[in-house]
Protein backbone atom coordinates (compact mmCIF):
# COMPACT_ATOMS: atom_id res chain seq x y z
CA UNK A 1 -117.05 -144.39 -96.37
CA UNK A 2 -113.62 -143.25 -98.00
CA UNK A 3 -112.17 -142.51 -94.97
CA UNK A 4 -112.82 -146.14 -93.66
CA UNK A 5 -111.50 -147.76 -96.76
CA UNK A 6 -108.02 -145.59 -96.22
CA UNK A 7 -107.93 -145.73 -92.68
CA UNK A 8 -109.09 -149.43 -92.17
CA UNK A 9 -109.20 -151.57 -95.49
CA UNK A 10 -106.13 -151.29 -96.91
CA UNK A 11 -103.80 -151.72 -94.41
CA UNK A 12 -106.08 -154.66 -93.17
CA UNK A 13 -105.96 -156.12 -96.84
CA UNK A 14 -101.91 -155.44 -97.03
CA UNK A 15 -102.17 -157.64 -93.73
CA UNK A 16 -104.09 -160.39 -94.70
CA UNK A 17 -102.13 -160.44 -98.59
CA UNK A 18 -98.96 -160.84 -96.21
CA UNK A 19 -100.12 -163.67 -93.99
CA UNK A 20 -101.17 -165.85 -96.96
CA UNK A 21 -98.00 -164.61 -98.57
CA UNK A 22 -96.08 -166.42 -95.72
CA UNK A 23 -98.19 -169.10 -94.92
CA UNK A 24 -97.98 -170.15 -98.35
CA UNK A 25 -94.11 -170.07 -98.61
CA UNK A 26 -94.01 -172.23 -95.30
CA UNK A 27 -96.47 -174.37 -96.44
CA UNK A 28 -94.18 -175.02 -100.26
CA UNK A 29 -91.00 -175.06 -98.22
CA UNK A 30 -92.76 -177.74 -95.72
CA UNK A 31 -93.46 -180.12 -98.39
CA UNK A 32 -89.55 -179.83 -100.20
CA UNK A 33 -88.37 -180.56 -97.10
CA UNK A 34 -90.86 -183.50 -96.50
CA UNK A 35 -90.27 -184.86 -99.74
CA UNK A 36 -86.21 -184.39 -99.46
CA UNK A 37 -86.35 -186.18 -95.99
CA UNK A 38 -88.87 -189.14 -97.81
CA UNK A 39 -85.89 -189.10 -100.30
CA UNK A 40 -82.83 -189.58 -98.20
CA UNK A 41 -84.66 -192.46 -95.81
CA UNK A 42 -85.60 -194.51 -98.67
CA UNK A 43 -81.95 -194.03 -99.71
CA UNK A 44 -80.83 -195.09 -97.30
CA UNK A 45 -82.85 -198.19 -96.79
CA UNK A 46 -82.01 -199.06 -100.39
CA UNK A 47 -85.64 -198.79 -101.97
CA UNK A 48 -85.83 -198.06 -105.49
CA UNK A 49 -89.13 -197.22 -105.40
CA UNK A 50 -93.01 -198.72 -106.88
CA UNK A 51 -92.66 -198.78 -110.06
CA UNK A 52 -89.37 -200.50 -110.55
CA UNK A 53 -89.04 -204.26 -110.58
């Protein structure tokens, strides 16, 4: 059982820690970039925003 955990479940482990690893980091740069590009339109159509009068 040793031998499968060496041979098999860590390297699958290090494999899986790595894909959430970069899914993660695409998923937080994603949203800056959503919310930058939310940003600049409503600059540029002037809009202050919802809670200012």
């Amino acid at each position: 059982m040793a031998e499968f955990w060496s041979s098999y479940g860590l390297p699958l482990a290090l494999i899986v820690a790595q894909s959430v690893a970069l899914l993660v980091t695409l998923l937080i740069v994603v949203a800056f970039l959503l919310y930058a590009d939310r940003k600049v339109w409503a600059a540029v159509q002037m809009r202050r925003g919802p809670n200012v009068v």
